[in-house]
PDB file of N, CA and C in Angstrom:
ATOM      1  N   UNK A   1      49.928  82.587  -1.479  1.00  0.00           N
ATOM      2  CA  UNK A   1      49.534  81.517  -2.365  1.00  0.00           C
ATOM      3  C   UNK A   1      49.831  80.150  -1.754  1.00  0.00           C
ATOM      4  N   UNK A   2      50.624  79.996  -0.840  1.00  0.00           N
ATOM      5  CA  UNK A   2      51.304  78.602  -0.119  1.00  0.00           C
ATOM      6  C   UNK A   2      50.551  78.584   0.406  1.00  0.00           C
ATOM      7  N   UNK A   3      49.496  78.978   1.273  1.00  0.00           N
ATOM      8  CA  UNK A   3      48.288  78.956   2.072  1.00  0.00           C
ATOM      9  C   UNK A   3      47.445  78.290   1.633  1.00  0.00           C
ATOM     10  N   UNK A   4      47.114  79.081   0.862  1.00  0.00           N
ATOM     11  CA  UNK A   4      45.853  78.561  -0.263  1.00  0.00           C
ATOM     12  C   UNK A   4      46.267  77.094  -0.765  1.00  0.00           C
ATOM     13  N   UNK A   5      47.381  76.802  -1.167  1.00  0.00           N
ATOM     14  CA  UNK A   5      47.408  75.177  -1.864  1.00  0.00           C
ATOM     15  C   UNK A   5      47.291  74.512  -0.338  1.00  0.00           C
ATOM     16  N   UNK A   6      47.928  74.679   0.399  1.00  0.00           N
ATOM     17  CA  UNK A   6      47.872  73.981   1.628  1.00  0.00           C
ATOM     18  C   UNK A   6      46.760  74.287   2.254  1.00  0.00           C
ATOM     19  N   UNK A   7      45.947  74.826   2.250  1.00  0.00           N
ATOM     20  CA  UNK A   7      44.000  74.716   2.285  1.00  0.00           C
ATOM     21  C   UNK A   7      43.889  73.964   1.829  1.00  0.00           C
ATOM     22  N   UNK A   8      44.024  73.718   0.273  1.00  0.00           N
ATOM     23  CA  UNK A   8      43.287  72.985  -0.339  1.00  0.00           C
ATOM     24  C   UNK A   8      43.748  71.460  -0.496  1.00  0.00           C
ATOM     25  N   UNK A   9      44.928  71.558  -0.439  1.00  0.00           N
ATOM     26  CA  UNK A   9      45.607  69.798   0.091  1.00  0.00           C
ATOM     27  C   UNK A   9      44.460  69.175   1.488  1.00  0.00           C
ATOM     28  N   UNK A  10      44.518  70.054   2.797  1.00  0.00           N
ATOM     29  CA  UNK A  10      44.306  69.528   3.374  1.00  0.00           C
ATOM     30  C   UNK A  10      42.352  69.366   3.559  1.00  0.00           C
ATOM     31  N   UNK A  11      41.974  70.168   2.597  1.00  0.00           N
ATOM     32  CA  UNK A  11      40.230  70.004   2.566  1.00  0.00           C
ATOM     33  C   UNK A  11      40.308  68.578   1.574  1.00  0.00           C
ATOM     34  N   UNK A  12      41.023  68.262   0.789  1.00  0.00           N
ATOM     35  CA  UNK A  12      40.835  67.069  -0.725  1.00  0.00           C
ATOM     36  C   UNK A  12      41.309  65.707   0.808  1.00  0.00           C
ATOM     37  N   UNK A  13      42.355  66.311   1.528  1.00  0.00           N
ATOM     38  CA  UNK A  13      42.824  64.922   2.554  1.00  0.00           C
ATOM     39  C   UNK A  13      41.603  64.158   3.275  1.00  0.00           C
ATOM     40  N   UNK A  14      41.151  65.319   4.338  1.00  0.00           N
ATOM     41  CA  UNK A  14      40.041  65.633   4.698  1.00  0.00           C
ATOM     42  C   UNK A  14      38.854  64.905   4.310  1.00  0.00           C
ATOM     43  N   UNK A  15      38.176  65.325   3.217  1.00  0.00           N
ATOM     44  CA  UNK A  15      37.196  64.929   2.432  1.00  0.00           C
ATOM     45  C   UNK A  15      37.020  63.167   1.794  1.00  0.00           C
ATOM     46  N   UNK A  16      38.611  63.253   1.491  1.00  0.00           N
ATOM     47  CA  UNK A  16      38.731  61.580   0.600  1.00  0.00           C
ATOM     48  C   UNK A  16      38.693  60.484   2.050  1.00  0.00           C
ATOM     49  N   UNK A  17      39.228  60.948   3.564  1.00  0.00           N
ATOM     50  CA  UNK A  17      39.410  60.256   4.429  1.00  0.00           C
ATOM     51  C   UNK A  17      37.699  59.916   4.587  1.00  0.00           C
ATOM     52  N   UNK A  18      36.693  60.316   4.679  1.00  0.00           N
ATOM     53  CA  UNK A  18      35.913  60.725   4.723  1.00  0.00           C
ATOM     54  C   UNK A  18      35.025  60.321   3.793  1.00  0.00           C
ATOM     55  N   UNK A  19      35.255  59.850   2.335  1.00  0.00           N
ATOM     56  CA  UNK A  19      34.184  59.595   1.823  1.00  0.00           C
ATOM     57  C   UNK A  19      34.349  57.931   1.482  1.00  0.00           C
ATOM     58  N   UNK A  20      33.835  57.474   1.777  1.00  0.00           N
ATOM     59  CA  UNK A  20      33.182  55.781   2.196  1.00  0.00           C
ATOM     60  C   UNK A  20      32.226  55.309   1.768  1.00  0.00           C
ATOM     61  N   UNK A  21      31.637  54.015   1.470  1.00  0.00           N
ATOM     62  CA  UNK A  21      31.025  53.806   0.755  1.00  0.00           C
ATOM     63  C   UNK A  21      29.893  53.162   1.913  1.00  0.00           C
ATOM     64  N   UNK A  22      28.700  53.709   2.191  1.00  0.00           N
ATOM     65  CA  UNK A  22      27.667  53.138   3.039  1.00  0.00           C
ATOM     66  C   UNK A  22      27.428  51.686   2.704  1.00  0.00           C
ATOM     67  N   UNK A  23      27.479  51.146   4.067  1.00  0.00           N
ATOM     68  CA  UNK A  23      27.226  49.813   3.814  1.00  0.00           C
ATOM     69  C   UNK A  23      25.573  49.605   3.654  1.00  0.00           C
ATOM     70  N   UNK A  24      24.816  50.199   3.087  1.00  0.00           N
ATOM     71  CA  UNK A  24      23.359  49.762   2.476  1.00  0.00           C
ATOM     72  C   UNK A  24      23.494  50.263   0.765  1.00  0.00           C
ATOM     73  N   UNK A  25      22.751  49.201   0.770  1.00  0.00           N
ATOM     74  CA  UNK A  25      22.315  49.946  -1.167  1.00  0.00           C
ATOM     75  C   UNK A  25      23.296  49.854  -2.132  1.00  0.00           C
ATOM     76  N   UNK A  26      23.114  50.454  -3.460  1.00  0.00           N
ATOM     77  CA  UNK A  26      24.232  50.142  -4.516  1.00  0.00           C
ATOM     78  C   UNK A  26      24.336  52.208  -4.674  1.00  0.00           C
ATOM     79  N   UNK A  27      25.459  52.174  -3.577  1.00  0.00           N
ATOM     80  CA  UNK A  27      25.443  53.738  -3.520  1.00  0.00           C
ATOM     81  C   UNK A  27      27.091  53.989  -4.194  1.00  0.00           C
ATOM     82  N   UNK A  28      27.242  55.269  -4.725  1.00  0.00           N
ATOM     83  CA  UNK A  28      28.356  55.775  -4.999  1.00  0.00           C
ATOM     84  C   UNK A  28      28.776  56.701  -4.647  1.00  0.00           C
ATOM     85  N   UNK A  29      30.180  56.923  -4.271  1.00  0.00           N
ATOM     86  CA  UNK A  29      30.056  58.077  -3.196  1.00  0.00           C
ATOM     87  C   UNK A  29      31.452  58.965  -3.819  1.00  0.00           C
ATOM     88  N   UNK A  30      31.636  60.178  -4.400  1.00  0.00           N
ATOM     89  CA  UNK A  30      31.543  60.888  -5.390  1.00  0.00           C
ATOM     90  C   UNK A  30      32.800  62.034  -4.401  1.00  0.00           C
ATOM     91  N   UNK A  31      33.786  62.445  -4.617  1.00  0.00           N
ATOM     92  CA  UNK A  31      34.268  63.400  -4.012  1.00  0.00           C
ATOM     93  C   UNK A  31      34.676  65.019  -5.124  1.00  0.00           C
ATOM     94  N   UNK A  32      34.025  65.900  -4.621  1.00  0.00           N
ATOM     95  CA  UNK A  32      34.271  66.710  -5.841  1.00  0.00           C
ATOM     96  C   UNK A  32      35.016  67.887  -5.420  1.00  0.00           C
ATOM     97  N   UNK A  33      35.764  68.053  -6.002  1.00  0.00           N
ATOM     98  CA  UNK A  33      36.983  69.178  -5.670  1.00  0.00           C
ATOM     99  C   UNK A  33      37.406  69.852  -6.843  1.00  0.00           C
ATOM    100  N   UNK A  34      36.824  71.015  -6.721  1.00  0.00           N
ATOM    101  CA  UNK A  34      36.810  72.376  -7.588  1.00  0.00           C
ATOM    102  C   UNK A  34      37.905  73.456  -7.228  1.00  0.00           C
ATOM    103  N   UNK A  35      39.222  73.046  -7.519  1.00  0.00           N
ATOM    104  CA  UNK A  35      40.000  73.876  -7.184  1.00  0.00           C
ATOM    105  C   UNK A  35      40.197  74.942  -8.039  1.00  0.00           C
ATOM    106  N   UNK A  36      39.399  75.452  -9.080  1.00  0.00           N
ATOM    107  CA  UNK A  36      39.773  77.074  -9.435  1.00  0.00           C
ATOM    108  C   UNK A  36      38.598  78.035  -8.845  1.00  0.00           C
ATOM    109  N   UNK A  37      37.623  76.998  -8.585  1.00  0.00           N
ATOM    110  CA  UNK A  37      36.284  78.426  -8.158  1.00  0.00           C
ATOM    111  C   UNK A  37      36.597  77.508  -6.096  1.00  0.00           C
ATOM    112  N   UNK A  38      37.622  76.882  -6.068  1.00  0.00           N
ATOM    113  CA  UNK A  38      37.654  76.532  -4.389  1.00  0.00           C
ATOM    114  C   UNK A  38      36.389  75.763  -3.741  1.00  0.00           C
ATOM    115  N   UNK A  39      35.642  74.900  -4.374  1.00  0.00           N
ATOM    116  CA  UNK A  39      34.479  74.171  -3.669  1.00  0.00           C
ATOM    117  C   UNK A  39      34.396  72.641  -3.414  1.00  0.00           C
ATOM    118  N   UNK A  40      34.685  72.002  -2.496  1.00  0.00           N
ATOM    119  CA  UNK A  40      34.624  70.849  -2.023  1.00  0.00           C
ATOM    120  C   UNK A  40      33.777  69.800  -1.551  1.00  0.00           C
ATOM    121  N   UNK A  41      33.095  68.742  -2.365  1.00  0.00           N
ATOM    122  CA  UNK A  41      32.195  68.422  -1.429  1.00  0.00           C
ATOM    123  C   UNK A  41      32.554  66.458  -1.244  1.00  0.00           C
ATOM    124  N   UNK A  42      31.817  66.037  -0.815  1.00  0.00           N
ATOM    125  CA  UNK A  42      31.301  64.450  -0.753  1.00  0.00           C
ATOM    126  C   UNK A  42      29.920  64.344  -1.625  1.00  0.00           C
ATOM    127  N   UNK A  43      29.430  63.383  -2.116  1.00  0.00           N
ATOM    128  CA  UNK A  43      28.612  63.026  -3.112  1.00  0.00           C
ATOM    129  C   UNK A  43      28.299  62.140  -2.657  1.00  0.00           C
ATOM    130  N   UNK A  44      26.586  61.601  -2.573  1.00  0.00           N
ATOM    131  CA  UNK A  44      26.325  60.066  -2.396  1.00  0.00           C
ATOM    132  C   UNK A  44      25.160  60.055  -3.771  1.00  0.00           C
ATOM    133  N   UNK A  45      25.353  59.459  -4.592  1.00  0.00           N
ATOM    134  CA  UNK A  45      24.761  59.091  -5.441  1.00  0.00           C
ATOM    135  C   UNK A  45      24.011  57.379  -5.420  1.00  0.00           C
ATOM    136  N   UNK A  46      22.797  57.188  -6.248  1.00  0.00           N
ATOM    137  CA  UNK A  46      22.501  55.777  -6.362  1.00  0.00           C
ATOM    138  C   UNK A  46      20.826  55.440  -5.742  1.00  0.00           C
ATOM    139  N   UNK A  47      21.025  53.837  -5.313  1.00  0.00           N
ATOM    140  CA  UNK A  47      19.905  53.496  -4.808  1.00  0.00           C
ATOM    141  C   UNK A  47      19.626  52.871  -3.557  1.00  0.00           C
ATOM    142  N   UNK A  48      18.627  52.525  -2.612  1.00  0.00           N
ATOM    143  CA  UNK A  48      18.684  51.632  -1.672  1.00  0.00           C
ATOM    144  C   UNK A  48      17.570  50.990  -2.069  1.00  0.00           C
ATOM    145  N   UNK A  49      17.145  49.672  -1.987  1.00  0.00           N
ATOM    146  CA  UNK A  49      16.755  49.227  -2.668  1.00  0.00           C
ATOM    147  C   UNK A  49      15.916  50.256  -3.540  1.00  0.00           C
ATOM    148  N   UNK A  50      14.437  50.347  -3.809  1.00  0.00           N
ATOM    149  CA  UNK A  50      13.626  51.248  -4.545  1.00  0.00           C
ATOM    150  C   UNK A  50      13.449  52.445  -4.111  1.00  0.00           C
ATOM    151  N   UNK A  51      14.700  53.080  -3.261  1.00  0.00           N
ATOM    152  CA  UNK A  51      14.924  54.594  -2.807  1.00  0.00           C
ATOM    153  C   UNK A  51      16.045  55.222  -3.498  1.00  0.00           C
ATOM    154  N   UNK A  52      15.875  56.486  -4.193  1.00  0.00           N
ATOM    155  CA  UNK A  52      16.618  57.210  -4.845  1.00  0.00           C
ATOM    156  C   UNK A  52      17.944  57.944  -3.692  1.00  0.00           C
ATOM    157  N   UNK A  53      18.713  57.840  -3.782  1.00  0.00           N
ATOM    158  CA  UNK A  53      20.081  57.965  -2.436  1.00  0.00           C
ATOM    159  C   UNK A  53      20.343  59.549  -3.607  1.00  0.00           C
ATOM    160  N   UNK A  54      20.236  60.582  -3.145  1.00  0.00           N
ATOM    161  CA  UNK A  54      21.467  61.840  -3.476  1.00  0.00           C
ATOM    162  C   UNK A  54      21.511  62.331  -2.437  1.00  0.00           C
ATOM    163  N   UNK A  55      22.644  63.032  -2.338  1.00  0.00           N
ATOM    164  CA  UNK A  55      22.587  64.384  -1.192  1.00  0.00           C
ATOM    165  C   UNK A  55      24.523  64.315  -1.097  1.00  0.00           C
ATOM    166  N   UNK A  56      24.731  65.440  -0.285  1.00  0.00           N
ATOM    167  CA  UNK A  56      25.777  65.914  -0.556  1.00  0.00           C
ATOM    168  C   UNK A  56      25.939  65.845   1.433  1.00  0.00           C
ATOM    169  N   UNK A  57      26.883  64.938   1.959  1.00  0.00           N
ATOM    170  CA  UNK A  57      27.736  64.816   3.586  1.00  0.00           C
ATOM    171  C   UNK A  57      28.725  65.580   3.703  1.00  0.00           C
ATOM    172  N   UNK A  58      28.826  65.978   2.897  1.00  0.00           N
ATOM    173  CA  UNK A  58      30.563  67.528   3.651  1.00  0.00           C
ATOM    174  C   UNK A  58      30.478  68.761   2.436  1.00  0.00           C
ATOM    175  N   UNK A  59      30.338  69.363   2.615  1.00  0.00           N
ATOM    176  CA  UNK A  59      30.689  70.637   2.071  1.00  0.00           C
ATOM    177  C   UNK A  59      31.444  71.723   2.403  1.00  0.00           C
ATOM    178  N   UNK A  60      33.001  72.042   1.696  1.00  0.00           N
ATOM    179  CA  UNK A  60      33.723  73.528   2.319  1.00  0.00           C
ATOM    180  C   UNK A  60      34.061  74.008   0.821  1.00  0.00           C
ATOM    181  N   UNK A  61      33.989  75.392   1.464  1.00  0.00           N
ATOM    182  CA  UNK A  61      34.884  75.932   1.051  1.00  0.00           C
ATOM    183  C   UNK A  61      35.994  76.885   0.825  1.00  0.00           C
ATOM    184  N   UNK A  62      36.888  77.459   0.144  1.00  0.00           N
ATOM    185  CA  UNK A  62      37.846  78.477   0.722  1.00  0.00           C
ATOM    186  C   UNK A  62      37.132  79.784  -0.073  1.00  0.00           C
ATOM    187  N   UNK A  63      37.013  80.608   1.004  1.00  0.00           N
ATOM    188  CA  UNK A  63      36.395  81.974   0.434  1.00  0.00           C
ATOM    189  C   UNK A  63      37.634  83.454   1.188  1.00  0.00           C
ATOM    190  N   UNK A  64      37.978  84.272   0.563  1.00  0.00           N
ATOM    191  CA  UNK A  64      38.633  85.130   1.279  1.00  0.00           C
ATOM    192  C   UNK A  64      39.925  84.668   2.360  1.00  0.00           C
ATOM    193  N   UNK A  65      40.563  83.691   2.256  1.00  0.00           N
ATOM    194  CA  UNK A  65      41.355  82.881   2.238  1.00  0.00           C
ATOM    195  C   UNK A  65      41.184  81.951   3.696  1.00  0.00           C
ATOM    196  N   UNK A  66      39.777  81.538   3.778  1.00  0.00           N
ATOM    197  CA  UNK A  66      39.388  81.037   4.594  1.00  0.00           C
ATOM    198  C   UNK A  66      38.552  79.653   4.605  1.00  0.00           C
ATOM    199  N   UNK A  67      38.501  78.865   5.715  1.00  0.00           N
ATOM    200  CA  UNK A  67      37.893  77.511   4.905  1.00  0.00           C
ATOM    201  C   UNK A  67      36.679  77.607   5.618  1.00  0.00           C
ATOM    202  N   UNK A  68      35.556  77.547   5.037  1.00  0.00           N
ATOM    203  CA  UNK A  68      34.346  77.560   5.614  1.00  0.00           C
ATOM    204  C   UNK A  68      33.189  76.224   5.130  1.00  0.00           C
ATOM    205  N   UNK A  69      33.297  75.873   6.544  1.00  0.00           N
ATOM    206  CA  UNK A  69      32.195  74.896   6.502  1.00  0.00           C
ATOM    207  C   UNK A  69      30.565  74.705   6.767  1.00  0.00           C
ATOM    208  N   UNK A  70      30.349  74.368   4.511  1.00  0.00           N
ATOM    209  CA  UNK A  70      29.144  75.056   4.885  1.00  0.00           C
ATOM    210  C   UNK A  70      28.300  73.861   5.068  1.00  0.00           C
ATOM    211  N   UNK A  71      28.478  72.751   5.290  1.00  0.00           N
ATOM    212  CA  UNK A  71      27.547  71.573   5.592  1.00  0.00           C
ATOM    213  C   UNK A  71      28.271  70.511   6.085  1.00  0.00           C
ATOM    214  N   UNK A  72      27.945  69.776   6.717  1.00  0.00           N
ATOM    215  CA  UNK A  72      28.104  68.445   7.429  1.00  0.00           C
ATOM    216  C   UNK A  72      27.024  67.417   7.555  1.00  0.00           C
ATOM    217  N   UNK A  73      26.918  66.541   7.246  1.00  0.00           N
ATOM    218  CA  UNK A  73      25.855  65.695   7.623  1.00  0.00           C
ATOM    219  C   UNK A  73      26.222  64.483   8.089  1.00  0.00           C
ATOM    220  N   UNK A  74      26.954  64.916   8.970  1.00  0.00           N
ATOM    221  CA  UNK A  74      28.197  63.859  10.012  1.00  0.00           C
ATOM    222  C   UNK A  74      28.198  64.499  11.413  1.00  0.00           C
ATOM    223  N   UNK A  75      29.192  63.170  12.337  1.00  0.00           N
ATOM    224  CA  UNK A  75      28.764  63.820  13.626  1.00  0.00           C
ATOM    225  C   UNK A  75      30.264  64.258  13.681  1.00  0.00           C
ATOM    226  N   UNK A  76      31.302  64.078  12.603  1.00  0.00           N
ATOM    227  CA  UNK A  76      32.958  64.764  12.452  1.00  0.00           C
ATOM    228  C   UNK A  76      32.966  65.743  13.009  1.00  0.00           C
ATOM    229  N   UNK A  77      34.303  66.091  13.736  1.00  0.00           N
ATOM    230  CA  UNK A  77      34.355  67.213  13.704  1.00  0.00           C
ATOM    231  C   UNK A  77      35.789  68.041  13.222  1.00  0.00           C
ATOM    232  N   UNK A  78      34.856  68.840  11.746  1.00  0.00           N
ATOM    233  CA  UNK A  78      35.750  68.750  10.844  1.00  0.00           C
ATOM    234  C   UNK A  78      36.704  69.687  11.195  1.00  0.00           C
ATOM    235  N   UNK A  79      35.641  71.155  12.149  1.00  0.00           N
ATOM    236  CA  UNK A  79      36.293  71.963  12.403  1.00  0.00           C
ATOM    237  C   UNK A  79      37.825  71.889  13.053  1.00  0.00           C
ATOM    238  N   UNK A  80      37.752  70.847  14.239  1.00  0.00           N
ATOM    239  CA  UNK A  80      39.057  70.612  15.168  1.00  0.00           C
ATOM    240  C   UNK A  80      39.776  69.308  14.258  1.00  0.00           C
ATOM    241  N   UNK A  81      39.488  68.854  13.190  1.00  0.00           N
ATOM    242  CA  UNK A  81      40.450  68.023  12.542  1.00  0.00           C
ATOM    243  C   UNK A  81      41.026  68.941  11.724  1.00  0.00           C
ATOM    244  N   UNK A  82      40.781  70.157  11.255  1.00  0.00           N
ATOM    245  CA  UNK A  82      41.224  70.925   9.813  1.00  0.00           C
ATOM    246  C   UNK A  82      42.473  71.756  11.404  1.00  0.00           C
ATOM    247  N   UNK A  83      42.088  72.346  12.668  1.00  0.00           N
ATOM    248  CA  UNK A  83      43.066  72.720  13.658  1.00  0.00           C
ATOM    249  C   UNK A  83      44.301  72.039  13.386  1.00  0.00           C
ATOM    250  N   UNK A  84      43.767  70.432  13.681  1.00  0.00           N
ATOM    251  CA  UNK A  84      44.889  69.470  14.263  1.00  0.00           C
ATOM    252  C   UNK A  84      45.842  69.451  13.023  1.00  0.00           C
ATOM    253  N   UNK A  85      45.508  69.908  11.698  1.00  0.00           N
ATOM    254  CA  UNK A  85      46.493  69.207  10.846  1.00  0.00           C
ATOM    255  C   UNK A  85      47.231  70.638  10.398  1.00  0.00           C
ATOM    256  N   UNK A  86      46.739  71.797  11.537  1.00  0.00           N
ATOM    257  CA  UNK A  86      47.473  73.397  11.214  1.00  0.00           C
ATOM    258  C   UNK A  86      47.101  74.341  11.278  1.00  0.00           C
ATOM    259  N   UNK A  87      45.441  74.508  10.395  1.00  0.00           N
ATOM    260  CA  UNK A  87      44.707  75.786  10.738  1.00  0.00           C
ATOM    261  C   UNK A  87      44.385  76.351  11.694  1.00  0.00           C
ATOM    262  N   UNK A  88      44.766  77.285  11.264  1.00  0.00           N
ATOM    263  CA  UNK A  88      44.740  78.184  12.712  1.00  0.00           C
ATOM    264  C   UNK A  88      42.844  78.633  12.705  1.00  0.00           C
ATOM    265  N   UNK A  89      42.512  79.149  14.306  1.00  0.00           N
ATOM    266  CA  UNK A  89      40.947  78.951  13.812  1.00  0.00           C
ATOM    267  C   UNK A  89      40.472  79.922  13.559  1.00  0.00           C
ATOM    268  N   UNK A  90      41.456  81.185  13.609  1.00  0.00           N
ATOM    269  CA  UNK A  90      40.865  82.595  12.895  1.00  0.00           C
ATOM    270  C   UNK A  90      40.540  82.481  11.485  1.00  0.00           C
ATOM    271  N   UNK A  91      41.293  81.082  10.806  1.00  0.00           N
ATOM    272  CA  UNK A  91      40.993  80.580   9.152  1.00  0.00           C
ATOM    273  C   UNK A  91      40.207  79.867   9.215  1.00  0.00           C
ATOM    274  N   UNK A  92      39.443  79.389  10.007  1.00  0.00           N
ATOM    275  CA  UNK A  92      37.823  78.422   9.814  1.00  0.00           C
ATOM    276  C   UNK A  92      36.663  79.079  10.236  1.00  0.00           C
ATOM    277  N   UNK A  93      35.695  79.167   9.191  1.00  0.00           N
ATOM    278  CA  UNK A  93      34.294  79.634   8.942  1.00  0.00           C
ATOM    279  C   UNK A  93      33.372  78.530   9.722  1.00  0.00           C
ATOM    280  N   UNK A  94      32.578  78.177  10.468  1.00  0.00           N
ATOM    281  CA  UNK A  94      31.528  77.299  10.761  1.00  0.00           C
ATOM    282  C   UNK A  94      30.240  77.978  10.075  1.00  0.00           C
ATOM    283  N   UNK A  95      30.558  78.121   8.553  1.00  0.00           N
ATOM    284  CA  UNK A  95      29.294  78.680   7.887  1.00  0.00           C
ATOM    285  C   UNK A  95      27.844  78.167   7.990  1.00  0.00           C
ATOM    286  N   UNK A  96      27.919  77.098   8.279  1.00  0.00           N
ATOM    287  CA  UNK A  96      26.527  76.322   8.663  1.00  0.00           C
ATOM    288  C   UNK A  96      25.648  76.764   9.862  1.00  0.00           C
ATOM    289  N   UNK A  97      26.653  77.523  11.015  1.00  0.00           N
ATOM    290  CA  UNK A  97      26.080  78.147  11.628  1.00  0.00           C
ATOM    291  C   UNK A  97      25.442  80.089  11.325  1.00  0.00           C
ATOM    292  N   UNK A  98      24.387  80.239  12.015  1.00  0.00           N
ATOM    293  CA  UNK A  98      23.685  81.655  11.185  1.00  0.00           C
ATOM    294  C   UNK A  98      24.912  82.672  12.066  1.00  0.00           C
ATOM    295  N   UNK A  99      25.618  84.134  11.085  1.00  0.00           N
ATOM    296  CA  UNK A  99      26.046  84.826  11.142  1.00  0.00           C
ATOM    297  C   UNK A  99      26.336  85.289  13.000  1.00  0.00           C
ATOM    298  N   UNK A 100      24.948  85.266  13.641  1.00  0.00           N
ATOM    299  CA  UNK A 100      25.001  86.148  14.701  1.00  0.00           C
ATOM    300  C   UNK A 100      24.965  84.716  15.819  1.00  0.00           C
ATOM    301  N   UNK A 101      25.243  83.370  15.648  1.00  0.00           N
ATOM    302  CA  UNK A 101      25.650  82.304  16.597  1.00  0.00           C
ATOM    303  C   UNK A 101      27.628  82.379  16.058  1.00  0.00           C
ATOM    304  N   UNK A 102      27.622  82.652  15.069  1.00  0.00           N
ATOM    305  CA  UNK A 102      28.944  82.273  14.816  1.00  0.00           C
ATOM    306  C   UNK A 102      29.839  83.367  16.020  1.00  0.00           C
ATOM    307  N   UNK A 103      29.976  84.403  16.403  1.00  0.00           N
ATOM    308  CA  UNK A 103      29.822  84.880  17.475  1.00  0.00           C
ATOM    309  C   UNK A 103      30.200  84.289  18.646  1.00  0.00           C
ATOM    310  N   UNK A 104      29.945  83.333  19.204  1.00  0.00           N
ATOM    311  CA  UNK A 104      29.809  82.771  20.303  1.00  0.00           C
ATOM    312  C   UNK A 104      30.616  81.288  19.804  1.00  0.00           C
ATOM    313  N   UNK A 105      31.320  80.587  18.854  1.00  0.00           N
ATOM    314  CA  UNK A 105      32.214  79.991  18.715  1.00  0.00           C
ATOM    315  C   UNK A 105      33.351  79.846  18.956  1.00  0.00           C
ATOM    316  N   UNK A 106      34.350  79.609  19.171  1.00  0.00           N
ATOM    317  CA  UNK A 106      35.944  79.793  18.751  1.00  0.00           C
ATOM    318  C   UNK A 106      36.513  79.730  18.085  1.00  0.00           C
ATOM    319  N   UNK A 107      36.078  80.137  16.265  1.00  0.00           N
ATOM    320  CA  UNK A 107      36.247  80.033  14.923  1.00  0.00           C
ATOM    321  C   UNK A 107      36.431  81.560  14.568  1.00  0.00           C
ATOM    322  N   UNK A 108      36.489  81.594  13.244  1.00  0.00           N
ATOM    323  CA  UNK A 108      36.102  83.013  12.818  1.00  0.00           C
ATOM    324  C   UNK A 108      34.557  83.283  12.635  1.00  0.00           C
ATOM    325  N   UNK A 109      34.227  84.635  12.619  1.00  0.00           N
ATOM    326  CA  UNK A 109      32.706  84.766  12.068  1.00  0.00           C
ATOM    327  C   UNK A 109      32.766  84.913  10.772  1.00  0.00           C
ATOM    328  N   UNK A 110      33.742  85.699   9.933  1.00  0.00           N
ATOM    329  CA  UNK A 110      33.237  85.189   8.472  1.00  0.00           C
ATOM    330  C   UNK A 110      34.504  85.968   8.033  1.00  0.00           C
TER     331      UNK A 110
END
């Protein structure tokens, strides 16, 4: 169970370092952390001028007591920052990548 909170401390650290407010538009940028079903994301909500702004820049989460990252829309790299602050990388998923590339990483496959 000490695992698991300390996953999830360091995905909310992670994530809040991380969510910023774009310097265009009247955007809001939303951090959502679901700690009983374990799902983490970044939020950009709003407008640029007469353009509708949503979409979601980081997504993890802890599945099988593992942190898997299932989106990025950054050039971060979240994988070797979640290392540096402990995880070991048999506990990180690069879920964004398909099943049979994950393979050929230095992460876990799933």
């Amino acid at each position: 169970m000490a695992k698991l909170e300390t996953y999830r401390q360091y995905i909310q650290e992670l994530l809040t370092k991380y969510a910023f407010k774009p310097a265009y538009g009247d955007v809001e940028v939303e951090t959502i952390f679901d700690t009983q079903r374990d799902h983490y994301q970044i939020l950009n909500v709003g407008w640029d001028k007469k353009n509708r702004v949503y979409g979601c820049s980081m997504h993890l989460d802890i599945k099988g007591g593992k942190i898997w990252i299932q989106f990025k829309a950054t050039e971060v790299e979240i994988a070797q920052e979640l290392v540096e602050m402990g995880v070991p990388k048999q506990d990180i998923v690069v879920g964004l990548h398909s099943p049979f590339m994950r393979q050929f990483t230095e992460f876990a496959v799933s």
